[in-house]
PDB file of N, CA and C in Angstrom:
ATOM      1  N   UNK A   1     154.238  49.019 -18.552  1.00  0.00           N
ATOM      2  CA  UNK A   1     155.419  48.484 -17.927  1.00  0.00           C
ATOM      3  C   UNK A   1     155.280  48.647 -16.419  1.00  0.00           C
ATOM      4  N   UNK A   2     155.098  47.312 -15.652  1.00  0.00           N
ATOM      5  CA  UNK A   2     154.784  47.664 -14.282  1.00  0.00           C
ATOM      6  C   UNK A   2     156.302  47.649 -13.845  1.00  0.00           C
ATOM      7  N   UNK A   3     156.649  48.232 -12.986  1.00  0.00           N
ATOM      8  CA  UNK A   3     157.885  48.671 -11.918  1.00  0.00           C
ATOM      9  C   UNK A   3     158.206  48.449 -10.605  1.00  0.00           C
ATOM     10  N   UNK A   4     158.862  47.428 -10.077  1.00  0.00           N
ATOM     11  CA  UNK A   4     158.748  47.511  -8.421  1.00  0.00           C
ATOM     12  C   UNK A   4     160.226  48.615  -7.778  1.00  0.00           C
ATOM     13  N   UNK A   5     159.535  49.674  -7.604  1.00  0.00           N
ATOM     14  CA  UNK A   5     160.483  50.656  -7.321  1.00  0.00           C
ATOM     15  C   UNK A   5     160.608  50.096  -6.077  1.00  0.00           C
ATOM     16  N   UNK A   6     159.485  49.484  -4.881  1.00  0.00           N
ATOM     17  CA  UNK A   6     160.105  49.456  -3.504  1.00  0.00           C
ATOM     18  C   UNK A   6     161.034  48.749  -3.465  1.00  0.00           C
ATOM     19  N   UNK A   7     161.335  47.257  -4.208  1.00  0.00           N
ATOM     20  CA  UNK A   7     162.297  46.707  -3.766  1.00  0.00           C
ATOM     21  C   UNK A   7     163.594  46.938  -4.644  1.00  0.00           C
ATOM     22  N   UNK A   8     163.652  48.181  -5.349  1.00  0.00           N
ATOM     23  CA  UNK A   8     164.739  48.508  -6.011  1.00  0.00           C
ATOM     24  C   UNK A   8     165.916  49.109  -4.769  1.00  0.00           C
ATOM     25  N   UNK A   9     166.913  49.034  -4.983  1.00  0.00           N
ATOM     26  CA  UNK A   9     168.122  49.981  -4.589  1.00  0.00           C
ATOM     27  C   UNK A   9     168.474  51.309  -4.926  1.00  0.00           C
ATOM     28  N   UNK A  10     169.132  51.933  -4.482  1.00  0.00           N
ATOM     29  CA  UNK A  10     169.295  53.524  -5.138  1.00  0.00           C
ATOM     30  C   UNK A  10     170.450  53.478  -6.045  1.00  0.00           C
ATOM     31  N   UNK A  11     171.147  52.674  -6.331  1.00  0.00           N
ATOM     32  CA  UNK A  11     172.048  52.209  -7.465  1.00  0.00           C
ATOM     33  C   UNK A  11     171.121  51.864  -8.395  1.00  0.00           C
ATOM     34  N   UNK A  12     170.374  51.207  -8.585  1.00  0.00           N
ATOM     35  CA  UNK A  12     169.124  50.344  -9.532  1.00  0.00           C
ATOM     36  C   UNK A  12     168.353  51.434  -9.871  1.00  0.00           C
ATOM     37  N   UNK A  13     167.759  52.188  -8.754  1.00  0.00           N
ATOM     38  CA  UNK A  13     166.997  53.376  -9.157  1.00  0.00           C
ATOM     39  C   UNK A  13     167.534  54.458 -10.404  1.00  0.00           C
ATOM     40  N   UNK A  14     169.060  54.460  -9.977  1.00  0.00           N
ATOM     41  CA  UNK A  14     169.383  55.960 -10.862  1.00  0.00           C
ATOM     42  C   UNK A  14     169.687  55.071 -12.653  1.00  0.00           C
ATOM     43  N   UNK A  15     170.266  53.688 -12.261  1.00  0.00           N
ATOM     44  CA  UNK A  15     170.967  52.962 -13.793  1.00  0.00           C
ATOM     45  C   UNK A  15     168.866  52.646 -14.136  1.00  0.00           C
ATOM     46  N   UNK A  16     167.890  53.081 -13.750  1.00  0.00           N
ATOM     47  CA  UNK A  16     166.336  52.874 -14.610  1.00  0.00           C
ATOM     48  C   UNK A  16     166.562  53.971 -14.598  1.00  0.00           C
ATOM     49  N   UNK A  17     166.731  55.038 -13.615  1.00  0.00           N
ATOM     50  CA  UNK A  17     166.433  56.628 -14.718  1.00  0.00           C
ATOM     51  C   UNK A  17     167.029  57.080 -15.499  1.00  0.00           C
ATOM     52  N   UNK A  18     168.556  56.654 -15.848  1.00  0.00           N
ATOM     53  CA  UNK A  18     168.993  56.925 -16.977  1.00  0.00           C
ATOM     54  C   UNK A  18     168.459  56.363 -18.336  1.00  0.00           C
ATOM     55  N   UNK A  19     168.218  54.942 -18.197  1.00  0.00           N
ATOM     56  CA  UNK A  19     167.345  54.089 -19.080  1.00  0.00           C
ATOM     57  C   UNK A  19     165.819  54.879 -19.416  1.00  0.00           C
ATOM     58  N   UNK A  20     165.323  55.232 -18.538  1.00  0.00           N
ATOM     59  CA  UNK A  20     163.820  55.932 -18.935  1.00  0.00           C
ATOM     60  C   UNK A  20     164.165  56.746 -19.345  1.00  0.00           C
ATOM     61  N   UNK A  21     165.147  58.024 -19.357  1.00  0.00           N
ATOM     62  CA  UNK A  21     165.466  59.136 -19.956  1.00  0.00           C
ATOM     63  C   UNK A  21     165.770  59.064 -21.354  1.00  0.00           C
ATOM     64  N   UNK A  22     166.902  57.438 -21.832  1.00  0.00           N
ATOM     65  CA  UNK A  22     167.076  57.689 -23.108  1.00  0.00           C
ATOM     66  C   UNK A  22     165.825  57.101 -24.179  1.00  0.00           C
ATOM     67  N   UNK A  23     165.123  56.305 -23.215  1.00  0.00           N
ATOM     68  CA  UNK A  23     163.922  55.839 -24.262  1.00  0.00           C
ATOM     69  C   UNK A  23     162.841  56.931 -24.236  1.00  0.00           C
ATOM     70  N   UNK A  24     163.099  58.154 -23.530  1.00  0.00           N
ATOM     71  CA  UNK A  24     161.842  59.085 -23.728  1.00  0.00           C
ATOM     72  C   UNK A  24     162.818  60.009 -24.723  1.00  0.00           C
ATOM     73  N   UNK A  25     163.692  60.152 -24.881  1.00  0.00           N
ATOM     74  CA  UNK A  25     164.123  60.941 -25.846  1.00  0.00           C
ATOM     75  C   UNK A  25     164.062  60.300 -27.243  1.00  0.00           C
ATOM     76  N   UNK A  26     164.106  58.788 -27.456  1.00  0.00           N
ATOM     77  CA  UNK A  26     164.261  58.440 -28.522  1.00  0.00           C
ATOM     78  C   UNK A  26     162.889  58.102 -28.992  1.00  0.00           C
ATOM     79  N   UNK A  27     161.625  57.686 -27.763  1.00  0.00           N
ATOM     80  CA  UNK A  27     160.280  58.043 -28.667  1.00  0.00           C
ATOM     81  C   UNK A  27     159.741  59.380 -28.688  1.00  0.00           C
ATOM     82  N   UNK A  28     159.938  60.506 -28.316  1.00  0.00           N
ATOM     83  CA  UNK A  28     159.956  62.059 -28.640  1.00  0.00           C
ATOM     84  C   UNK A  28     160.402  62.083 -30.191  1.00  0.00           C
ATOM     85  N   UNK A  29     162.036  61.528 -29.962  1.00  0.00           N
ATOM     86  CA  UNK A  29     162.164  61.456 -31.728  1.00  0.00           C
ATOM     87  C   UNK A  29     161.104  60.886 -32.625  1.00  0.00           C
ATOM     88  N   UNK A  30     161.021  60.188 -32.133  1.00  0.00           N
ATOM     89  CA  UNK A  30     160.534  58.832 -33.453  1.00  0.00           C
ATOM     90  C   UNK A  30     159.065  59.304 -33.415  1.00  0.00           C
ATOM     91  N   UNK A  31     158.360  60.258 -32.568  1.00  0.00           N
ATOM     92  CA  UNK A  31     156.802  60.599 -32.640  1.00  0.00           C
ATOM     93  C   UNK A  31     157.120  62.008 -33.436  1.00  0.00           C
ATOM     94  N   UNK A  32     158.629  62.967 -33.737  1.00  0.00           N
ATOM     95  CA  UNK A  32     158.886  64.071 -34.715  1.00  0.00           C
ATOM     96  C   UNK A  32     158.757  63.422 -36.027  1.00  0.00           C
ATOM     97  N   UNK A  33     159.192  62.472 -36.471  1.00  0.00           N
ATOM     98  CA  UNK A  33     159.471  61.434 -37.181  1.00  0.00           C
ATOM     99  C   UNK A  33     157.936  61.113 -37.919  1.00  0.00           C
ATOM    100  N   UNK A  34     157.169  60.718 -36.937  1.00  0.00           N
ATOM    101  CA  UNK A  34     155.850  59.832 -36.987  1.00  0.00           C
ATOM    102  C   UNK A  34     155.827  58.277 -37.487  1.00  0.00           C
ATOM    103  N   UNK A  35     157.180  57.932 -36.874  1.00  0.00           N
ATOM    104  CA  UNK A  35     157.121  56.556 -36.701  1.00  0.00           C
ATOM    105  C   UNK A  35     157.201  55.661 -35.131  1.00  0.00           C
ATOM    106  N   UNK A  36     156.516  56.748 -34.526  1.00  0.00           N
ATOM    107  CA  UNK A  36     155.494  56.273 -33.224  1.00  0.00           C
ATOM    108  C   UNK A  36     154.293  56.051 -32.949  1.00  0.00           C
ATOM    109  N   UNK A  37     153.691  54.429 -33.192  1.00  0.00           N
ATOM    110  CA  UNK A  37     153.004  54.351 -33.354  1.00  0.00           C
ATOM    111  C   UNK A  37     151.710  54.455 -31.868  1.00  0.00           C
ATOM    112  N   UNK A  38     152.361  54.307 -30.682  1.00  0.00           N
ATOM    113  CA  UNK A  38     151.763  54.005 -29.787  1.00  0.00           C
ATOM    114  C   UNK A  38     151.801  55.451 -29.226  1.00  0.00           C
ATOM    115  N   UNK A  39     151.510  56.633 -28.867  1.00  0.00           N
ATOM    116  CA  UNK A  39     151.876  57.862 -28.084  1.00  0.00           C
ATOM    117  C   UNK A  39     152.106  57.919 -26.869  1.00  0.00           C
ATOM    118  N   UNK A  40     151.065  56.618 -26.386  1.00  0.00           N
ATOM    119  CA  UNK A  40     150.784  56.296 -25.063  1.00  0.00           C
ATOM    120  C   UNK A  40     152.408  56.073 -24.066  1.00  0.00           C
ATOM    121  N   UNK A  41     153.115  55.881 -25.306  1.00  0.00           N
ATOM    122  CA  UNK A  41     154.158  55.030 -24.439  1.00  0.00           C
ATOM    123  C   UNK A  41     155.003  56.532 -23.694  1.00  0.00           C
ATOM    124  N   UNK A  42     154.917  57.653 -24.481  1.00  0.00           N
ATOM    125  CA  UNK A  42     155.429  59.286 -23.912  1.00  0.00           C
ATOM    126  C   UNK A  42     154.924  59.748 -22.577  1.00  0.00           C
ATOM    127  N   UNK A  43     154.055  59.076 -22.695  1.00  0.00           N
ATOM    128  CA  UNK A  43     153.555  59.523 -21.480  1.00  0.00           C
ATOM    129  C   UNK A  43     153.644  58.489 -20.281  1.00  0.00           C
ATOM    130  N   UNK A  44     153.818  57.587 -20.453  1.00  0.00           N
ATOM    131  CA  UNK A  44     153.818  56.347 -19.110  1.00  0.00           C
ATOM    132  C   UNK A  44     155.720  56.528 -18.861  1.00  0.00           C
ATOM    133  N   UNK A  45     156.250  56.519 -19.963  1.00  0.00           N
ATOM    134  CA  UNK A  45     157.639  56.798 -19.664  1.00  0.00           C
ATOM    135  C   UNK A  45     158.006  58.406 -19.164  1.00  0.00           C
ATOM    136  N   UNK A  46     157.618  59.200 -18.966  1.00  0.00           N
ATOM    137  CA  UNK A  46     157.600  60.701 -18.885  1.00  0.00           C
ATOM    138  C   UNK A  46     157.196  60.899 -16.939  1.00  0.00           C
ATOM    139  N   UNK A  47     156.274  59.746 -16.394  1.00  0.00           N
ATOM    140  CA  UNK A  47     155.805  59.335 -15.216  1.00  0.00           C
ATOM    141  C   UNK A  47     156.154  58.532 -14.597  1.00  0.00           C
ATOM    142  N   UNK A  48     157.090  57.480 -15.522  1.00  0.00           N
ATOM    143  CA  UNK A  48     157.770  56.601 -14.933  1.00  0.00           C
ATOM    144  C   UNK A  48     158.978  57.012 -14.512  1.00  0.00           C
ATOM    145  N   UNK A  49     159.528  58.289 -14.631  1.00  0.00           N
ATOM    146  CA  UNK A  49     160.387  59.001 -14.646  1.00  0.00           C
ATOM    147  C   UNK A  49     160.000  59.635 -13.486  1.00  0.00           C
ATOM    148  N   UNK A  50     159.489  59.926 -13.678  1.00  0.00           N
ATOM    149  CA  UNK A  50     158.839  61.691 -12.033  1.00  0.00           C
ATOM    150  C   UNK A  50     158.539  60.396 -10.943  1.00  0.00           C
ATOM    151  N   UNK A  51     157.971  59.229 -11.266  1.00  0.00           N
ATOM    152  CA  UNK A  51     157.948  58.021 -10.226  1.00  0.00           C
ATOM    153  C   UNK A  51     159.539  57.928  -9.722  1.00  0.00           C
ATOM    154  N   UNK A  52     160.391  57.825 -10.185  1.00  0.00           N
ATOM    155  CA  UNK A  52     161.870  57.179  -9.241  1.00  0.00           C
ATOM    156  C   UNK A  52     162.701  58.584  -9.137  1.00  0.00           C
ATOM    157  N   UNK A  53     162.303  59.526  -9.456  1.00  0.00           N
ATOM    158  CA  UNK A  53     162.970  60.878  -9.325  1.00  0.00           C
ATOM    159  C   UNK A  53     161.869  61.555  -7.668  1.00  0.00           C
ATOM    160  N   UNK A  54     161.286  60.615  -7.512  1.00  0.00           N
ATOM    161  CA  UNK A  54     160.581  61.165  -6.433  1.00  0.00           C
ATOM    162  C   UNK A  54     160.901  60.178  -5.206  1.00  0.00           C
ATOM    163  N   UNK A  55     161.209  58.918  -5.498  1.00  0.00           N
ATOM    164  CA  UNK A  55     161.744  57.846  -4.219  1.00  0.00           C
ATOM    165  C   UNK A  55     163.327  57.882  -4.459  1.00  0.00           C
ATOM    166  N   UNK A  56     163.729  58.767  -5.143  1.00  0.00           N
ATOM    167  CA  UNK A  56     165.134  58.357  -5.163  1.00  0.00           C
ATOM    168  C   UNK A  56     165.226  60.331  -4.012  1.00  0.00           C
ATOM    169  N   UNK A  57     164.387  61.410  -4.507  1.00  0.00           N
ATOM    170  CA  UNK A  57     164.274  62.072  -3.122  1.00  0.00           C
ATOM    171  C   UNK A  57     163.794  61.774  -1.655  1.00  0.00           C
ATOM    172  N   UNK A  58     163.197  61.273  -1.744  1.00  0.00           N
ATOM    173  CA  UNK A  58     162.414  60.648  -0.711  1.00  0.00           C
ATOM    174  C   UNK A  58     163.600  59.988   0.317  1.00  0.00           C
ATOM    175  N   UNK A  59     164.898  59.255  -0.555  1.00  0.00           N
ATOM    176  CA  UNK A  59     165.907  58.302  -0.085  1.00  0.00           C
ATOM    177  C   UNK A  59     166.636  59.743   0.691  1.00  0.00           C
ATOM    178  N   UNK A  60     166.844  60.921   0.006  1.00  0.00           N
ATOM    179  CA  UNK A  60     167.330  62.206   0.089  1.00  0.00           C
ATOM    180  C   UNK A  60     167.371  62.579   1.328  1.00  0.00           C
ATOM    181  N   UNK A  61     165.428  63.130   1.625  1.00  0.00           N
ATOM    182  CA  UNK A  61     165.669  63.791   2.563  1.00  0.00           C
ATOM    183  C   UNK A  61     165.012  62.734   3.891  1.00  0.00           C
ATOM    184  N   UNK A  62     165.505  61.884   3.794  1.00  0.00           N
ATOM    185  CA  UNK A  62     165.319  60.651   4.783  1.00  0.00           C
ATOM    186  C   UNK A  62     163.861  60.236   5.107  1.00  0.00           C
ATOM    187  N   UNK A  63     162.611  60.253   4.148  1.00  0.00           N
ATOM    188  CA  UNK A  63     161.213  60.084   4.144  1.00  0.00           C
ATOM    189  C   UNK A  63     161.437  58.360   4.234  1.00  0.00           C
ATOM    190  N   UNK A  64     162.225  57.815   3.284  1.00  0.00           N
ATOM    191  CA  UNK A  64     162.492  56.292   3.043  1.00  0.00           C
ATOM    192  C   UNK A  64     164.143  56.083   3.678  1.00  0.00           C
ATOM    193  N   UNK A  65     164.259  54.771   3.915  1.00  0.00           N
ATOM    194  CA  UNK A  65     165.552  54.379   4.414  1.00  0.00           C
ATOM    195  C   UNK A  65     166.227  53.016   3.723  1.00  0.00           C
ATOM    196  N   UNK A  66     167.435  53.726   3.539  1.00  0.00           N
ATOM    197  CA  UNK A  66     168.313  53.059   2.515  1.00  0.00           C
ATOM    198  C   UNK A  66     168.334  51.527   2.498  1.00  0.00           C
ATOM    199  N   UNK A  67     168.144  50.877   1.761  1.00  0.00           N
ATOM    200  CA  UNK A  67     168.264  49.490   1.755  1.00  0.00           C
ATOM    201  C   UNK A  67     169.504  48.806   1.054  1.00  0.00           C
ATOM    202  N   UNK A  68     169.990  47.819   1.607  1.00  0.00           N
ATOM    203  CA  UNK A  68     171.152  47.213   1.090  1.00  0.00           C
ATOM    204  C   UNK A  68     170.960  45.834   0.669  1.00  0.00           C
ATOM    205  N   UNK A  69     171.366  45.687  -0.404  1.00  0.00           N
ATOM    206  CA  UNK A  69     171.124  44.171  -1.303  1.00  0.00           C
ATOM    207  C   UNK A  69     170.781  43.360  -0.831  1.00  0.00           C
ATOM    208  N   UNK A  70     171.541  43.080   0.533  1.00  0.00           N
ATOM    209  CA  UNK A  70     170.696  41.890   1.523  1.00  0.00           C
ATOM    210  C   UNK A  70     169.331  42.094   1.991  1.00  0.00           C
ATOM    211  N   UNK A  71     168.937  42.857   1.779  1.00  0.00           N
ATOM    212  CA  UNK A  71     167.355  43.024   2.688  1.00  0.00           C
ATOM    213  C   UNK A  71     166.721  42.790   1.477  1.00  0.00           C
ATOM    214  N   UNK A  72     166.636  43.470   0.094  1.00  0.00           N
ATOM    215  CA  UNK A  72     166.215  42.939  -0.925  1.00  0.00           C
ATOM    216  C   UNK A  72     166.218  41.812  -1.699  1.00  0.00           C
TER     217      UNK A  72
END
């Protein structure tokens, strides 16, 4: 799943990390289960996670600068 975090918003950013959070909990389940067939996917979602938890700090401690819908 490719991602364009740069031209995301920090509204957009946090409504995908909630989204990546509940699909890593529900293939965690489903690999207790062993009706996960792909494993691969725990781990790209697990990074895709530490990916926007790291530009959504970045927005934090002012490394990146806030963008507003119009520029995107």
């Amino acid at each position: 799943m490719k991602l364009n975090l740069d031209e995301m918003t920090i509204d957009e950013l946090k409504e995908l990390r909630e989204k990546l959070i509940k699909d890593y909990r529900v293939f965690r389940f489903n690999k207790m289960l062993g009706q996960l067939e792909n494993t691969l996917k725990i781990r790209e979602t697990r990074r895709n996670i530490a990916r926007v938890n790291t530009i959504l700090r970045e927005y934090e401690l002012g490394i990146r600068k806030k963008k507003n819908k119009e520029e995107v």
